[in-house]
Protein backbone atom coordinates (compact mmCIF):
# COMPACT_ATOMS: atom_id res chain seq x y z
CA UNK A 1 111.59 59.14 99.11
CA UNK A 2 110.03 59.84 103.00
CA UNK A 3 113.23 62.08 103.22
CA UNK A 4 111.95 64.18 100.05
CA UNK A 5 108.35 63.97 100.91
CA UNK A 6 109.35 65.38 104.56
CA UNK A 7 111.30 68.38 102.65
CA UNK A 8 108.50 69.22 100.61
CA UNK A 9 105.75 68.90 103.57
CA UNK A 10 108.05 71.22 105.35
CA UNK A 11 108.14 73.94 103.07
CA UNK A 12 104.77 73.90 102.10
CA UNK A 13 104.45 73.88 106.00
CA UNK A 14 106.60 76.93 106.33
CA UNK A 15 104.30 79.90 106.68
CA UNK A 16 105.22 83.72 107.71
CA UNK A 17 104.94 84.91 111.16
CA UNK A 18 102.79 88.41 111.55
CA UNK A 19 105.27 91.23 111.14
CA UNK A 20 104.02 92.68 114.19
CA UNK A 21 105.60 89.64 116.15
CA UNK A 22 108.80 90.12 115.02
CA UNK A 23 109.65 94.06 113.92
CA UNK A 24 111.36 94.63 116.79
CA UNK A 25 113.55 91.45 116.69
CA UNK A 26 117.15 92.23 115.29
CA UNK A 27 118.21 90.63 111.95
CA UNK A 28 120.77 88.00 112.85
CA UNK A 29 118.47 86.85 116.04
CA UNK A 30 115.31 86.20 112.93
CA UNK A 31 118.26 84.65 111.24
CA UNK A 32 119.22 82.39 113.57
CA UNK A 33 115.78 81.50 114.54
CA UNK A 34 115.28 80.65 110.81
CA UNK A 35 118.41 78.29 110.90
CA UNK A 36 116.92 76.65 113.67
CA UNK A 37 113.70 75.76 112.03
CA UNK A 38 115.57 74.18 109.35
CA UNK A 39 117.29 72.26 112.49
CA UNK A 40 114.42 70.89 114.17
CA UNK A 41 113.37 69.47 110.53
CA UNK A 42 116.57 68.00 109.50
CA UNK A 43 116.97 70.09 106.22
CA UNK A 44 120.46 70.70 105.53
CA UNK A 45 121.44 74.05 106.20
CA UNK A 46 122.73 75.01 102.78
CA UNK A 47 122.53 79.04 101.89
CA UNK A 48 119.69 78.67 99.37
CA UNK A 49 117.90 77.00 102.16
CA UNK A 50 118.72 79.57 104.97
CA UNK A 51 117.95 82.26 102.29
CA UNK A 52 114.34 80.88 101.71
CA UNK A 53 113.40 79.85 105.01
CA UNK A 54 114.52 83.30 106.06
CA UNK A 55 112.28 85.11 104.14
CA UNK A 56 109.09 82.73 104.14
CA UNK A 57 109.45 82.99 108.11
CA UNK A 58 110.27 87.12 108.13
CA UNK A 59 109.30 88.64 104.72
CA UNK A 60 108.72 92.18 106.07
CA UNK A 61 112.72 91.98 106.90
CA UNK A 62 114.51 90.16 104.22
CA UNK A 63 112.55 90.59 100.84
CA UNK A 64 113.83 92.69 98.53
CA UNK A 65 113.08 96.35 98.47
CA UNK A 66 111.20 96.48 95.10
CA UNK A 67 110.26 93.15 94.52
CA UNK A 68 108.69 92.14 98.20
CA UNK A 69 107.70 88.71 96.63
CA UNK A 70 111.23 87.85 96.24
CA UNK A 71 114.04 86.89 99.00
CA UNK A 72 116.83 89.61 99.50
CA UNK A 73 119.82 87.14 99.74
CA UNK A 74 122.07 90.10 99.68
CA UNK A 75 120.56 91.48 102.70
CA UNK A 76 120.81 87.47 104.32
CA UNK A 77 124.55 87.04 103.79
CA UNK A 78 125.38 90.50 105.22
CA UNK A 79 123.09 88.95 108.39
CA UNK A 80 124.83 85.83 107.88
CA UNK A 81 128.32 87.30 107.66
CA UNK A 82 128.15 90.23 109.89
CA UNK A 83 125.30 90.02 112.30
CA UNK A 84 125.24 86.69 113.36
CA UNK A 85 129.41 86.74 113.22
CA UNK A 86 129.48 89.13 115.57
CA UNK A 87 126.41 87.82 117.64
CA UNK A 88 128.53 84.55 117.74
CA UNK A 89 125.29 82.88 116.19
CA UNK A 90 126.70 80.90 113.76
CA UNK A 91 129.68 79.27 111.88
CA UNK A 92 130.24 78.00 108.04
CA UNK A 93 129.90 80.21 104.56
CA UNK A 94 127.98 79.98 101.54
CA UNK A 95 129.42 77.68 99.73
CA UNK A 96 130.11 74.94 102.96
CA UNK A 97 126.60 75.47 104.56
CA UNK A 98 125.64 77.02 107.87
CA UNK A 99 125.68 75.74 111.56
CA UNK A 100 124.39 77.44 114.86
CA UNK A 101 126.93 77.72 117.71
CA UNK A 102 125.03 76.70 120.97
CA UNK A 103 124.87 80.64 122.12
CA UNK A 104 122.96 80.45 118.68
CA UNK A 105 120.58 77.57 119.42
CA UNK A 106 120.28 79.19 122.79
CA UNK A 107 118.98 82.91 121.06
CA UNK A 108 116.81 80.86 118.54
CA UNK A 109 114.84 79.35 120.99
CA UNK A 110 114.34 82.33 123.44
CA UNK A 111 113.54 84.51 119.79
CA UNK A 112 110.64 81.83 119.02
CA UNK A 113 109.38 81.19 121.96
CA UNK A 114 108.54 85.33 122.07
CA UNK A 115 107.16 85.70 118.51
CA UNK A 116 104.88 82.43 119.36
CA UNK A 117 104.03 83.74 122.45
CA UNK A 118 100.41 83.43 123.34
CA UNK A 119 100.33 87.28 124.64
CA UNK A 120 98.10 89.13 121.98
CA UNK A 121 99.92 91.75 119.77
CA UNK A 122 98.47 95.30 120.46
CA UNK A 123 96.05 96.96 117.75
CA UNK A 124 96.81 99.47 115.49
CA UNK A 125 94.67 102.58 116.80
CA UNK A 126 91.84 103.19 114.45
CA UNK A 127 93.06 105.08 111.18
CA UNK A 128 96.08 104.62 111.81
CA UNK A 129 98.49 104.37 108.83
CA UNK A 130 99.33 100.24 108.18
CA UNK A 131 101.59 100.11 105.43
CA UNK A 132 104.06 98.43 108.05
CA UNK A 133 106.59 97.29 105.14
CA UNK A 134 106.90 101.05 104.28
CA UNK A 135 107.13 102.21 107.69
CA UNK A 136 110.02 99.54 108.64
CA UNK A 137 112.26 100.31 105.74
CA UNK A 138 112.05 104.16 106.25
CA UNK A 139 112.66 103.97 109.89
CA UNK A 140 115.46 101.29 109.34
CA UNK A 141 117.06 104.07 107.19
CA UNK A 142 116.42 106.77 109.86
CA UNK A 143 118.40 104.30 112.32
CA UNK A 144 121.46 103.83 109.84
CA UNK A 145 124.85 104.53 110.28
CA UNK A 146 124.94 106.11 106.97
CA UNK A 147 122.45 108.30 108.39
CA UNK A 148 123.86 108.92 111.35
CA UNK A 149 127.32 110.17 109.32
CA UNK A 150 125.08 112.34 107.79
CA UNK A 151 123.62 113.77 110.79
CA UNK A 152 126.69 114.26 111.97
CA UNK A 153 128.20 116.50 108.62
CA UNK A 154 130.13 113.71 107.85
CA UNK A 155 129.92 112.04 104.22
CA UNK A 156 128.99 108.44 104.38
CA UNK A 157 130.81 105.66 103.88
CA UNK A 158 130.44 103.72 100.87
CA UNK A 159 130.33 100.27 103.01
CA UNK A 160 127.35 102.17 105.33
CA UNK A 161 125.35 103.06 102.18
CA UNK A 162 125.60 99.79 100.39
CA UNK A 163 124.49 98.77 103.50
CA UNK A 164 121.37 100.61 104.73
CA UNK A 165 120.96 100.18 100.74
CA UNK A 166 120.41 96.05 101.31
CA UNK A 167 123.75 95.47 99.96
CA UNK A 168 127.76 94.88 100.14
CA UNK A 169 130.18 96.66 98.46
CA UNK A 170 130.16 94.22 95.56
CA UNK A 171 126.77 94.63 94.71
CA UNK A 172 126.15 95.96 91.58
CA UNK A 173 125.64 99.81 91.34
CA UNK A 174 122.40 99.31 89.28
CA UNK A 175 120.82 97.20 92.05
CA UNK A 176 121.76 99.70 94.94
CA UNK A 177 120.49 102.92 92.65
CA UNK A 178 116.86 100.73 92.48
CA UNK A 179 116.88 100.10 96.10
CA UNK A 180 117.81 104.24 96.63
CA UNK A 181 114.51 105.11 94.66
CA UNK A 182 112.57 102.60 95.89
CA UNK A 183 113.52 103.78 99.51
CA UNK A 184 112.79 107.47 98.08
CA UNK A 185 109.24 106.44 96.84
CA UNK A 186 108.35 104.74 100.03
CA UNK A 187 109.15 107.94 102.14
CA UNK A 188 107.33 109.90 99.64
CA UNK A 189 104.50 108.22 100.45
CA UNK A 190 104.27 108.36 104.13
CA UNK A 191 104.93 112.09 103.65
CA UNK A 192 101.45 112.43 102.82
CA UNK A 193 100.24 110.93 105.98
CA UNK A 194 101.10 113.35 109.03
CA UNK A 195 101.94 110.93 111.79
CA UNK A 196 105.11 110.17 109.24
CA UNK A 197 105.64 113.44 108.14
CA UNK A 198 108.89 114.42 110.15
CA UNK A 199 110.20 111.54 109.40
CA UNK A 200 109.70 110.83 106.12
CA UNK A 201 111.26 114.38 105.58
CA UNK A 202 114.18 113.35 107.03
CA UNK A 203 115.05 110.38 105.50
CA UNK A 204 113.91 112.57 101.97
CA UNK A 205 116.58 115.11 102.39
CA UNK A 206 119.12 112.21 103.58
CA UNK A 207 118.00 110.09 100.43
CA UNK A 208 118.81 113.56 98.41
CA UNK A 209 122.09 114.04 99.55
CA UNK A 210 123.45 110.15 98.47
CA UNK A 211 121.97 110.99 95.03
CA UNK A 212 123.74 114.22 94.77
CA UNK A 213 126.89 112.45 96.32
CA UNK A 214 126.69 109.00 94.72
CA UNK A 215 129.78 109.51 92.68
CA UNK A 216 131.67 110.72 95.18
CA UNK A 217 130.23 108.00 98.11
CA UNK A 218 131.02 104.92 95.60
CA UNK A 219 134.46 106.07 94.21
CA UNK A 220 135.61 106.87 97.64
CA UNK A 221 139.65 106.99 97.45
């Protein structure tokens, strides 16, 4: 019974950390720092719980695109799988549970102790757009490698537009065409304000060509 009541106080407990603390932090460094919060509260380290305390520490970066209330787990396992893999971060899978390798714990700590850093985040100047969630996303799509194929004259490759699209290739095509237009809306809006206007363009035209594409891109071969 203490055990359960300490669970529960823990994720009532569990609150989200200002965005502007953590934007710049890679993915499988928030990752890991969420696996260690679950660490220093002895709650197993299961997937559903790395998926939730994930998101209720860094919404902004793992909710999904069109429902932001909701945790992207698709967009966690990639972390989990490839991020953190390659960081070295972490060891287990889904269906064993997850553990942090000491380069992990190591990361974790130095990752928290600079979000909960007393030094004050800077102001947005006055007027200055603050839809942060839109501004992340589109600039995380500008920073792709799908994008950067693009760029580049190449066609993209289905594995780098399931993934700039928050998924894998398994994902279901219905879920990454949502995520496409949600990602197209988003841009569409910060079109209208002209500190985003070049890029939002960019990322428009880039959005345009995986529509046109799509059949191609995810029938590759």
């Amino acid at each position: 019974m203490s055990n359960q009541t300490d669970s529960k106080t823990f994720w009532t407990m569990l609150k989200p950390y200002a965005f502007e603390r953590y934007q710049g932090i890679s993915l499988d460094k928030l990752a890991a720092a969420g696996i260690y919060k679950l660490n220093q509260a002895g709650i197993e380290c299961t997937y559903e719980n790395v998926v939730v305390a994930i998101y209720k520490l860094f919404p902004d970066k793992f909710s999904m695109l069109s429902f932001p209330e909701y945790p992207d787990s698709s967009r966690v396992a990639t972390t989990l799988r490839l991020g953190c893999r390659q960081s070295g971060y972490v060891t287990g899978n889904p269906a064993s549970g997850f553990s942090l390798t000491e380069i992990g714990r190591l990361d974790a700590e130095d990752t928290l102790n600079k979000i909960e850093s007393e030094i004050a985040v800077p102001n947005r100047a006055t007027g200055a757009y603050s839809r942060s969630r839109e501004v992340e996303l589109i600039k995380e799509t500008q920073s792709s490698i799908a994008f950067q194929e693009y760029q580049a004259g190449k066609m993209p490759k289905r594995f780098d537009v399931c993934d700039f699209l928050h998924g894998s290739m398994d994902t279901k095509e219905d879920y990454l065409v949502n995520n496409l237009r949600t990602l197209n809306r988003y841009a569409e809006i910060l079109k209208l304000h002209s500190e985003y206007q070049e890029l939002a363009s960019s990322v428009l035209a880039f959005l345009g060509y995986i529509e046109k594409n799509w059949k191609a891109i995810m029938h590759e071969g």
